[in-house]
C-alpha atoms as a PDB file:
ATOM      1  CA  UNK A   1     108.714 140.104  95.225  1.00  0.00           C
ATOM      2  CA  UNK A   2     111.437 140.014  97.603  1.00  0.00           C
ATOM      3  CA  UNK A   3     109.996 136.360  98.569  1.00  0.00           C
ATOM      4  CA  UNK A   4     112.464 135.325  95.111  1.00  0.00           C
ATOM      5  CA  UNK A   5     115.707 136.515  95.940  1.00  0.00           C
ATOM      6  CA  UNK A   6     117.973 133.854  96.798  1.00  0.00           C
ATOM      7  CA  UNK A   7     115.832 131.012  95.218  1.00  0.00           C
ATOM      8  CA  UNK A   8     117.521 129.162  92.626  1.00  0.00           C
ATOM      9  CA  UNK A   9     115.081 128.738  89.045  1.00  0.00           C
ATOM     10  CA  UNK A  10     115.450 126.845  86.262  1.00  0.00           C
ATOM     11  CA  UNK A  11     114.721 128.940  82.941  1.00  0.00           C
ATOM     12  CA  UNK A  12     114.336 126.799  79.747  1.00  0.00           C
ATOM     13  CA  UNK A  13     114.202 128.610  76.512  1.00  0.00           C
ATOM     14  CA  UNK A  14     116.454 131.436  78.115  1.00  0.00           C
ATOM     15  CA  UNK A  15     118.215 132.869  74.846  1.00  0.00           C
ATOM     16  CA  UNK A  16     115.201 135.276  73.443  1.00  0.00           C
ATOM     17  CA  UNK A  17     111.951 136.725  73.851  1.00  0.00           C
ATOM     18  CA  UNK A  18     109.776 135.590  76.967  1.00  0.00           C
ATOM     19  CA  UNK A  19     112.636 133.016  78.762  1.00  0.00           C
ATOM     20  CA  UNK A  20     114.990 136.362  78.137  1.00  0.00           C
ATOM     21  CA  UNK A  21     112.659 138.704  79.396  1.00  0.00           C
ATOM     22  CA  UNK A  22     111.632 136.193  82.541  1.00  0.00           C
ATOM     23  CA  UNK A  23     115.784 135.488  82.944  1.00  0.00           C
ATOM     24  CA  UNK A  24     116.563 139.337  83.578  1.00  0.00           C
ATOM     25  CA  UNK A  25     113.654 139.995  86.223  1.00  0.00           C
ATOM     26  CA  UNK A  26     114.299 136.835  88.087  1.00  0.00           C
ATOM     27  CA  UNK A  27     117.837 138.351  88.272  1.00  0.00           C
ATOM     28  CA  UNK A  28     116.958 141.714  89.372  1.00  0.00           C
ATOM     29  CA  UNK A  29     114.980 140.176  92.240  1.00  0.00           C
ATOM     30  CA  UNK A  30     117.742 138.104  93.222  1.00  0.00           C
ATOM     31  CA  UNK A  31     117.432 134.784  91.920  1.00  0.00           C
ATOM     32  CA  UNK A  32     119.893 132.408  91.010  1.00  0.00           C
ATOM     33  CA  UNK A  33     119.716 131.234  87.488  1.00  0.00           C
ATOM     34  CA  UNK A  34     119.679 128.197  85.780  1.00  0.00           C
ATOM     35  CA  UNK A  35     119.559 129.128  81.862  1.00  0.00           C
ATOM     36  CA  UNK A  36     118.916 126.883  78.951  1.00  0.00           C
ATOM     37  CA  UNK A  37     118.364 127.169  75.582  1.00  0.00           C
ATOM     38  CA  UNK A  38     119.636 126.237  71.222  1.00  0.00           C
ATOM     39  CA  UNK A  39     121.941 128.736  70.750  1.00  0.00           C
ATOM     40  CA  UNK A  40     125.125 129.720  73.789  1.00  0.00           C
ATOM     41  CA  UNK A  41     125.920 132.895  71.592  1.00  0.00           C
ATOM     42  CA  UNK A  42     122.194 134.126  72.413  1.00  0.00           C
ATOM     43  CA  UNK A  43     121.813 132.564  76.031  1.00  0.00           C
ATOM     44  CA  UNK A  44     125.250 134.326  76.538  1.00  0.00           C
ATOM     45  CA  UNK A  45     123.480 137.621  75.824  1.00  0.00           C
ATOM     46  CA  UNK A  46     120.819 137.159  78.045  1.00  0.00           C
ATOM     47  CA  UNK A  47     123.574 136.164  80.722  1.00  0.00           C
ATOM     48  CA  UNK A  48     125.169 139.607  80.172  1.00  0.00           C
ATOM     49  CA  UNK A  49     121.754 141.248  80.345  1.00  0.00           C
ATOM     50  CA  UNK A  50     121.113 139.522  83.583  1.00  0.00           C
ATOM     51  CA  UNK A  51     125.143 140.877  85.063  1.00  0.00           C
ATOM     52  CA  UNK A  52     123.773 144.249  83.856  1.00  0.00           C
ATOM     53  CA  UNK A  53     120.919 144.686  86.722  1.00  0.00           C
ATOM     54  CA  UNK A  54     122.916 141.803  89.100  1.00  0.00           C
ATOM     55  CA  UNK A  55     126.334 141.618  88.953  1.00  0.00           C
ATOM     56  CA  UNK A  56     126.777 139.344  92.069  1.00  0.00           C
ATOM     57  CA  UNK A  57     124.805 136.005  90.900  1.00  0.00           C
ATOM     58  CA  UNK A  58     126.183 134.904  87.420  1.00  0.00           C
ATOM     59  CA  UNK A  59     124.100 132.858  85.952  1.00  0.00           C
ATOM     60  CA  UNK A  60     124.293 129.378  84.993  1.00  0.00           C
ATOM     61  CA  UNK A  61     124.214 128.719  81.016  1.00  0.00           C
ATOM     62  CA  UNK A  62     123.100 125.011  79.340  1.00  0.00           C
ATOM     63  CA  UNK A  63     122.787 124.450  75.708  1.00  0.00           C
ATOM     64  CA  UNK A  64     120.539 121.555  75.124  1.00  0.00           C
ATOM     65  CA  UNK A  65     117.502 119.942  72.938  1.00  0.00           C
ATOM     66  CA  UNK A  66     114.660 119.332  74.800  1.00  0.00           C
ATOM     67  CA  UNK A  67     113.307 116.678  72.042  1.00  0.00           C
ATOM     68  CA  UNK A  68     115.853 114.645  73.911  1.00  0.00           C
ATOM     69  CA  UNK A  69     115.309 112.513  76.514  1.00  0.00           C
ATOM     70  CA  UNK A  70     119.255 112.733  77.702  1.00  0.00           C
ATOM     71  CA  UNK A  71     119.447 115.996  76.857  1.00  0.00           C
ATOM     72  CA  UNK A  72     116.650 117.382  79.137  1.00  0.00           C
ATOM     73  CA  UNK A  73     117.917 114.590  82.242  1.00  0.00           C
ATOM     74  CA  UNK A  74     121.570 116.510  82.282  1.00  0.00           C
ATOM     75  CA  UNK A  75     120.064 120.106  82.207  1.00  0.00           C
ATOM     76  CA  UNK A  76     118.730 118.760  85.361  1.00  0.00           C
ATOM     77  CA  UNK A  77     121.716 116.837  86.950  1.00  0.00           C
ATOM     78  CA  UNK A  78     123.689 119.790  85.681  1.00  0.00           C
ATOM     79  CA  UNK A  79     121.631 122.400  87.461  1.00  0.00           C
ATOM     80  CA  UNK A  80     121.477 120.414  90.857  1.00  0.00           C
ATOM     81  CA  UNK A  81     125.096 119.384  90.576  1.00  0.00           C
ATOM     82  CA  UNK A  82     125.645 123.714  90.327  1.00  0.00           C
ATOM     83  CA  UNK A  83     123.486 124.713  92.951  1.00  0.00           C
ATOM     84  CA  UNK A  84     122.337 122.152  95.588  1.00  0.00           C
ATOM     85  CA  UNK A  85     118.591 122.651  94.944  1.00  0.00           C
ATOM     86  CA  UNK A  86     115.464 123.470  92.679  1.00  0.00           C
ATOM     87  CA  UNK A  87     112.959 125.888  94.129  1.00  0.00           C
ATOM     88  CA  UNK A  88     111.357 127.232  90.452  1.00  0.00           C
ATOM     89  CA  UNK A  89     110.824 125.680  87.713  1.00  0.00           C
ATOM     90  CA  UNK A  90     110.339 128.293  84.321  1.00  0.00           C
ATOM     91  CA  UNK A  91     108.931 125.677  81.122  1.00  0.00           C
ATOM     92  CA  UNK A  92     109.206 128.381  78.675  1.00  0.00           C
ATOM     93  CA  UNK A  93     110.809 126.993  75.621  1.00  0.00           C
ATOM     94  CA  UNK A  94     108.354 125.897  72.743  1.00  0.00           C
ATOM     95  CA  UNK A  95     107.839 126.086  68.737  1.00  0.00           C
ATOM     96  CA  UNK A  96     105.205 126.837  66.624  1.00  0.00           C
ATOM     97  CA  UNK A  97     104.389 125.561  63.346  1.00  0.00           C
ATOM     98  CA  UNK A  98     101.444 126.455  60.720  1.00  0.00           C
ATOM     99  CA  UNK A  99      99.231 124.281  59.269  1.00  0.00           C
ATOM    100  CA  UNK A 100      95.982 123.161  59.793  1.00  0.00           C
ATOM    101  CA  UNK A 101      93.877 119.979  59.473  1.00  0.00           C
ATOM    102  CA  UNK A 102      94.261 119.596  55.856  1.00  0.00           C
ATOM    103  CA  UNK A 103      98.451 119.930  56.030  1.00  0.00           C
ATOM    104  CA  UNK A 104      99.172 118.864  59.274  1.00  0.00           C
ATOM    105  CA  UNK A 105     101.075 115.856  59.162  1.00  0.00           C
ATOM    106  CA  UNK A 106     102.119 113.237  61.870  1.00  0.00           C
ATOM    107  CA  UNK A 107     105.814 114.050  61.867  1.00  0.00           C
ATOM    108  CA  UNK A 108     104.711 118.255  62.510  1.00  0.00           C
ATOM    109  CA  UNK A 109     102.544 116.482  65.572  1.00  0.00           C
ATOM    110  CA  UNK A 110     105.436 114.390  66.606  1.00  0.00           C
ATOM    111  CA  UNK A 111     107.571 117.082  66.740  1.00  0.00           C
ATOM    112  CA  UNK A 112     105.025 119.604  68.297  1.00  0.00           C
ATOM    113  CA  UNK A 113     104.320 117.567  71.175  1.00  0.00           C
ATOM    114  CA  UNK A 114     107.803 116.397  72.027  1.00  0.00           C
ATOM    115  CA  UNK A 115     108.904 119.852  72.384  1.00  0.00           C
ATOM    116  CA  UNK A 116     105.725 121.603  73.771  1.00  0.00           C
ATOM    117  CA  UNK A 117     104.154 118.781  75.672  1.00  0.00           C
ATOM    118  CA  UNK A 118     107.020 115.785  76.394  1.00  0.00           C
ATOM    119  CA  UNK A 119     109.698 118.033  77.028  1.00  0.00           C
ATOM    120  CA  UNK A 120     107.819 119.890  79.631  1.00  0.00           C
ATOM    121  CA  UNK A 121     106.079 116.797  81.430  1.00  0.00           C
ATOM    122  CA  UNK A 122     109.651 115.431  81.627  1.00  0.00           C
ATOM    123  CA  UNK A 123     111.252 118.331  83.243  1.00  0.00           C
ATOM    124  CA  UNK A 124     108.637 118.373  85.546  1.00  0.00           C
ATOM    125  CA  UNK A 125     108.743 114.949  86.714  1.00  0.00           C
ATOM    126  CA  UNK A 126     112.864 115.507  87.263  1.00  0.00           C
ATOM    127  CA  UNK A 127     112.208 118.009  89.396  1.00  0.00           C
ATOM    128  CA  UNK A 128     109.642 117.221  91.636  1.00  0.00           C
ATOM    129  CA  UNK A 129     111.771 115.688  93.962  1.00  0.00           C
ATOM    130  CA  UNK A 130     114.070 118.966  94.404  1.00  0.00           C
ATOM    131  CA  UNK A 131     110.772 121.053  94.205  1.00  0.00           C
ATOM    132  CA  UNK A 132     109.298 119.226  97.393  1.00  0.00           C
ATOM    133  CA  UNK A 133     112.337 119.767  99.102  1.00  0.00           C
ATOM    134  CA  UNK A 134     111.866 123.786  98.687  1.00  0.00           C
ATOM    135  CA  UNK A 135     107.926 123.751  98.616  1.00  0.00           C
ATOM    136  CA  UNK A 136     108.602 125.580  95.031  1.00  0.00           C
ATOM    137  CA  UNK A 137     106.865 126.225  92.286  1.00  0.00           C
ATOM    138  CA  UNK A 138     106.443 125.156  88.057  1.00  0.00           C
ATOM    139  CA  UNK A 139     105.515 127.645  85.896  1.00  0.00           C
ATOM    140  CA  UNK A 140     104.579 126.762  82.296  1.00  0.00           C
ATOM    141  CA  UNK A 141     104.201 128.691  79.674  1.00  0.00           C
ATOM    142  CA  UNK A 142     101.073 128.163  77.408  1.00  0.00           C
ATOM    143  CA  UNK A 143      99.365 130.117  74.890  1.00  0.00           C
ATOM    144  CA  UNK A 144      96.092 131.335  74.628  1.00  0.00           C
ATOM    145  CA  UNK A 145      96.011 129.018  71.708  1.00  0.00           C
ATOM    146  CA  UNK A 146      95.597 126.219  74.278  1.00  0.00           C
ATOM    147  CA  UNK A 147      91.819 128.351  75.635  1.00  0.00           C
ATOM    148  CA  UNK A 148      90.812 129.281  72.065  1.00  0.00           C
ATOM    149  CA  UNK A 149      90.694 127.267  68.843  1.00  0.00           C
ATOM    150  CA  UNK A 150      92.692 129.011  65.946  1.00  0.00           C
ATOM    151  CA  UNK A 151      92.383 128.478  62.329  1.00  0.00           C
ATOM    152  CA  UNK A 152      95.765 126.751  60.305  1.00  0.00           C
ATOM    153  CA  UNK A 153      97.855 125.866  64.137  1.00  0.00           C
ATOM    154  CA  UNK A 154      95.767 122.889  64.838  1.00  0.00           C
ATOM    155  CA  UNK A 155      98.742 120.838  66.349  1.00  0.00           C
ATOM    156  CA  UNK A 156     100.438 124.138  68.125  1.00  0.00           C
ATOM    157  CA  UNK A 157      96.904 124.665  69.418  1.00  0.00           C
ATOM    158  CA  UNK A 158      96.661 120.959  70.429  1.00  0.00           C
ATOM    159  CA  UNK A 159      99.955 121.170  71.833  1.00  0.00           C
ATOM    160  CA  UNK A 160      99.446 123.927  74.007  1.00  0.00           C
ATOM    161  CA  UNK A 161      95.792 122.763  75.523  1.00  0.00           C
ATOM    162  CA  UNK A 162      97.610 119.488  76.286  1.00  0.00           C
ATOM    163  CA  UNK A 163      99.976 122.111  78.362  1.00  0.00           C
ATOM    164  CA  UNK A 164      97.040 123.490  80.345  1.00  0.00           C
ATOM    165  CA  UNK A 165      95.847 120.296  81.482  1.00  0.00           C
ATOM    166  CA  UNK A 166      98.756 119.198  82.358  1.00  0.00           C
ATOM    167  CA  UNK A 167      99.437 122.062  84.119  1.00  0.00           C
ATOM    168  CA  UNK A 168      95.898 121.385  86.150  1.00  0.00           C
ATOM    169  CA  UNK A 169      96.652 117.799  86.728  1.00  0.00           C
ATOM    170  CA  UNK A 170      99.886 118.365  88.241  1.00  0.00           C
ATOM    171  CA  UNK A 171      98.662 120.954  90.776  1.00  0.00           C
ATOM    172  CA  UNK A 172      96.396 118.752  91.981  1.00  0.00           C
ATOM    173  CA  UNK A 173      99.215 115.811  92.168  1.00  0.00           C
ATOM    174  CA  UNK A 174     101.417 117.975  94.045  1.00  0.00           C
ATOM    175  CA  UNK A 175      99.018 120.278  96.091  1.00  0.00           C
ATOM    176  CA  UNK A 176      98.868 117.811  99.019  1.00  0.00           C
ATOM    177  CA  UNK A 177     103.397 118.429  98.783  1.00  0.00           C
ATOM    178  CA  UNK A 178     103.072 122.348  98.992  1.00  0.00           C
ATOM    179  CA  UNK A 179     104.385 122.456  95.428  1.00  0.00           C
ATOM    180  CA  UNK A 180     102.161 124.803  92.727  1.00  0.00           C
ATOM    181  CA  UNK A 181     101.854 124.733  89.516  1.00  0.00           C
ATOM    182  CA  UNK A 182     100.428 127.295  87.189  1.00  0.00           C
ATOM    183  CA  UNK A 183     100.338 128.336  83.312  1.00  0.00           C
ATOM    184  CA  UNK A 184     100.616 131.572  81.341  1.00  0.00           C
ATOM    185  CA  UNK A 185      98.778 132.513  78.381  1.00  0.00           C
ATOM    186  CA  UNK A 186     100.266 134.705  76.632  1.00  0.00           C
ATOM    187  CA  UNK A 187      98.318 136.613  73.192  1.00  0.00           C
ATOM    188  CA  UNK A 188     100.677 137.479  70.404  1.00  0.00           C
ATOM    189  CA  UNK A 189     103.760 139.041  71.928  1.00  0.00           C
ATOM    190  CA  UNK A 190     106.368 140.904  69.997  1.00  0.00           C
ATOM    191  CA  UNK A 191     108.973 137.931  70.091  1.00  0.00           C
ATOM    192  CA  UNK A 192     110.901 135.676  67.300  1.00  0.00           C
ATOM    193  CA  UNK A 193     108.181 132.523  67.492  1.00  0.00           C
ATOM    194  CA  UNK A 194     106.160 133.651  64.697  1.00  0.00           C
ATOM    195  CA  UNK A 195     109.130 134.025  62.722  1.00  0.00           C
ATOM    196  CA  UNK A 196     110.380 131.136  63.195  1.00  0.00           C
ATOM    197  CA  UNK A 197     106.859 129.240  62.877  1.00  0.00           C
ATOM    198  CA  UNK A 198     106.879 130.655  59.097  1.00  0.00           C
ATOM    199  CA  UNK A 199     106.144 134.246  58.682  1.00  0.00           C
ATOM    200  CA  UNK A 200     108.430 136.548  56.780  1.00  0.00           C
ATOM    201  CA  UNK A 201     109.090 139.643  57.266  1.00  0.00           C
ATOM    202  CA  UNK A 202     106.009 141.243  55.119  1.00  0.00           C
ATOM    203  CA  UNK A 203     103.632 138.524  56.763  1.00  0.00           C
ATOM    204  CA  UNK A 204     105.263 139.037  60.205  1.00  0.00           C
ATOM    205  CA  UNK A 205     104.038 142.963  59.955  1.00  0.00           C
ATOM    206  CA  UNK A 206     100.545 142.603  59.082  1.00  0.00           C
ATOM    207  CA  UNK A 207     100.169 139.952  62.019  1.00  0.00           C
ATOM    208  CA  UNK A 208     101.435 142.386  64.367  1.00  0.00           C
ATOM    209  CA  UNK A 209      99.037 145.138  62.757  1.00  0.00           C
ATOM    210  CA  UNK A 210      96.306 143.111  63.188  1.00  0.00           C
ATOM    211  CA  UNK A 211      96.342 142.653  66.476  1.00  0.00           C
ATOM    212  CA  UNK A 212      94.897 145.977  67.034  1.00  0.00           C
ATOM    213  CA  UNK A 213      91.401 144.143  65.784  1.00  0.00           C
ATOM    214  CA  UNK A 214      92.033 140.701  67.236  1.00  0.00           C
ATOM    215  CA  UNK A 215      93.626 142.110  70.932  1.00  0.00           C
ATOM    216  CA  UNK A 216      91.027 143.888  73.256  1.00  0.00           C
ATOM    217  CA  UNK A 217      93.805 146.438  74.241  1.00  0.00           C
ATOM    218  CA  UNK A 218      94.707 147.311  70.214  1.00  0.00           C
ATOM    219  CA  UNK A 219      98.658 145.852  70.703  1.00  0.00           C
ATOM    220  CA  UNK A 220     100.836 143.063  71.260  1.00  0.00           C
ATOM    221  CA  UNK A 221     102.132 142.329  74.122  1.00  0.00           C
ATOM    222  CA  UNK A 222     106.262 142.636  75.074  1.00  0.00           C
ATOM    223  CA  UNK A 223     107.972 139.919  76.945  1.00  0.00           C
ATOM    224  CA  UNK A 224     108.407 141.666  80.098  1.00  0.00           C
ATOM    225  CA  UNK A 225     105.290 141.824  80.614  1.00  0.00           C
ATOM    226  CA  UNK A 226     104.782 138.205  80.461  1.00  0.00           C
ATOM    227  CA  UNK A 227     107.720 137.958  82.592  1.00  0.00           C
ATOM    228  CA  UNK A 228     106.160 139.919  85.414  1.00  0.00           C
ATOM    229  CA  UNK A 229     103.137 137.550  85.775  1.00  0.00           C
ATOM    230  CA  UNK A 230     105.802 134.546  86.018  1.00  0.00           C
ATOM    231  CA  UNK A 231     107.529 136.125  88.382  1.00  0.00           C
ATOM    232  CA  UNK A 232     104.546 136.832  90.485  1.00  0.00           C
ATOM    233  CA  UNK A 233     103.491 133.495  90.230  1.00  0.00           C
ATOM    234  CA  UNK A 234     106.890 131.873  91.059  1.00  0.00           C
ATOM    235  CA  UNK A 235     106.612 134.227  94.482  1.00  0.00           C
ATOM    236  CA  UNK A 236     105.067 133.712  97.647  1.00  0.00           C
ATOM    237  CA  UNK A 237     102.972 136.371  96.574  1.00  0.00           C
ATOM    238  CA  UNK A 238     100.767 134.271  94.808  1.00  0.00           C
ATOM    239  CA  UNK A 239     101.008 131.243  97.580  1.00  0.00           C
ATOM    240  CA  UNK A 240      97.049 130.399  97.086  1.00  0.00           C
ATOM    241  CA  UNK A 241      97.076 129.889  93.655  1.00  0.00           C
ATOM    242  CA  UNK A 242      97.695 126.980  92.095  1.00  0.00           C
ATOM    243  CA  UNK A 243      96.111 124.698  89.065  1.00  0.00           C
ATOM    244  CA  UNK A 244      95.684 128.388  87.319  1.00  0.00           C
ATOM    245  CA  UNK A 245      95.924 129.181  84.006  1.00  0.00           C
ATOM    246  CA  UNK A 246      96.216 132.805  83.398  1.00  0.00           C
ATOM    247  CA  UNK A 247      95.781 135.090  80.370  1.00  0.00           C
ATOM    248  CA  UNK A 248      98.537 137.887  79.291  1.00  0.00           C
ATOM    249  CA  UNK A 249      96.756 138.222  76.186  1.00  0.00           C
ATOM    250  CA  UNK A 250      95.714 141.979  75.908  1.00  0.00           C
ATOM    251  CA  UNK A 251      91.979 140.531  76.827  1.00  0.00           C
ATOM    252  CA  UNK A 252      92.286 138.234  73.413  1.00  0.00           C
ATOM    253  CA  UNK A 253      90.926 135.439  74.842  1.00  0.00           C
ATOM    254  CA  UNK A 254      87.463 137.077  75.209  1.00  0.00           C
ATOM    255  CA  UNK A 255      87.241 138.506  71.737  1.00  0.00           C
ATOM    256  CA  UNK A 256      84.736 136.947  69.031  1.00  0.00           C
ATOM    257  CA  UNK A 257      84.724 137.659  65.327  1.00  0.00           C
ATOM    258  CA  UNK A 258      81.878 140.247  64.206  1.00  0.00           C
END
């Protein structure tokens, strides 16, 4: 993917798991990075991580919360301020919470979509502009929770098929600009979102057992190799694809209950 080196990308959700994983490619192909996440202690990590395969392009670190409208508009001035241009666009950060129709409540929707669906629609629409500059690319990261229905994550699952069509509806807006846009699905990979959706540890390690029944391929999936499908589609390698979403999901998405 030498097509990436040199290109400057925007990585929200940078400090852990899949935005971590994505971070430290982009950097061994040469990008130049744009990091944001909750938590500078962790984001500082994955800026060390990055130094350790790329010690020339240090990368460019941004604590903010996307639920906020001010927030999410300086990670972008900040970003263009540092490097003059936009040419990929990483929406990686995002939350899950349980519940399902009978517990859900307005505020866990509220909350849900501002950070899964309003953050990312924002961020987008900042950097169009930069992105038609470059001819670059948006890559968002979904679920396969936004292509299959899931029992207690109704608004995650919402959330995330909101993502998808978004994702579609923007490829088309920006096709005719030379700017794609394209989705991930990841299955369950082995990262902190579960965790932090609710699971404890005892919980957390019967979920990741069973995805030996619910995953065609009998595992979860790591974050790297989620990150190598970003990267691929934030090349020119994948220049005729746009409007896609694609599954990294060990072939979940095609499994049905017996």
């Amino acid at each position: 993917m030498a097509s990436l080196a040199g290109k400057v990308a925007l990585i929200t959700g940078a400090s852990s798991g899949i935005g971590a994983a994505t971070a430290i490619l982009f950097a061994k192909h040469g990008v130049r990075l744009s990091l944001t996440g909750r938590n500078m202690d962790n984001l500082n990590k994955t800026k060390n991580d990055c130094l350790q395969v790329n010690n020339k392009d240090q990368p460019f670190l941004l604590t903010g919360d996307l639920t906020k409208e001010s927030d999410v508009c300086n990670i972008m001035e900040k970003t263009i301020e540092k490097f003059g241009q936009l040419d990929v666009l990483v929406n990686n950060a995002g939350m899950l919470q349980v519940g399902g129709i009978e517990q859900v409540s307005l505020e866990q929707m509220d909350l849900l979509y501002k950070t899964n669906v309003r953050s990312v629609l924002q961020l987008m629409t900042l950097a169009v502009p930069h992105l038609v500059k470059t001819e670059g690319s948006v890559v968002n990261v979904s679920s396969v929770n936004g292509m299959r229905a899931f029992p207690n994550l109704l608004a995650y699952n919402v959330s995330k098929a909101a993502v998808d069509h978004l994702t579609r509806c923007a490829a088309l807006d920006l096709a005719p600009k030379k700017v794609r846009v394209n989705a991930v699905n990841p299955g369950v990979i082995v990262t902190e979102l579960q965790r932090r959706g609710g699971l404890d540890d005892i919980a957390y390690a019967k979920f990741l057992e069973r995805t030996k029944e619910t995953h065609a391929l009998g595992r979860p999936g790591e974050p790297i190799e989620v990150a190598r499908v970003i990267a691929f589609l934030a090349s020119s390698d994948s220049s005729f694809i746009t409007g896609a979403t694609i599954t990294v999901d060990g072939g979940r998405h095609v499994m049905c209950p017996r």
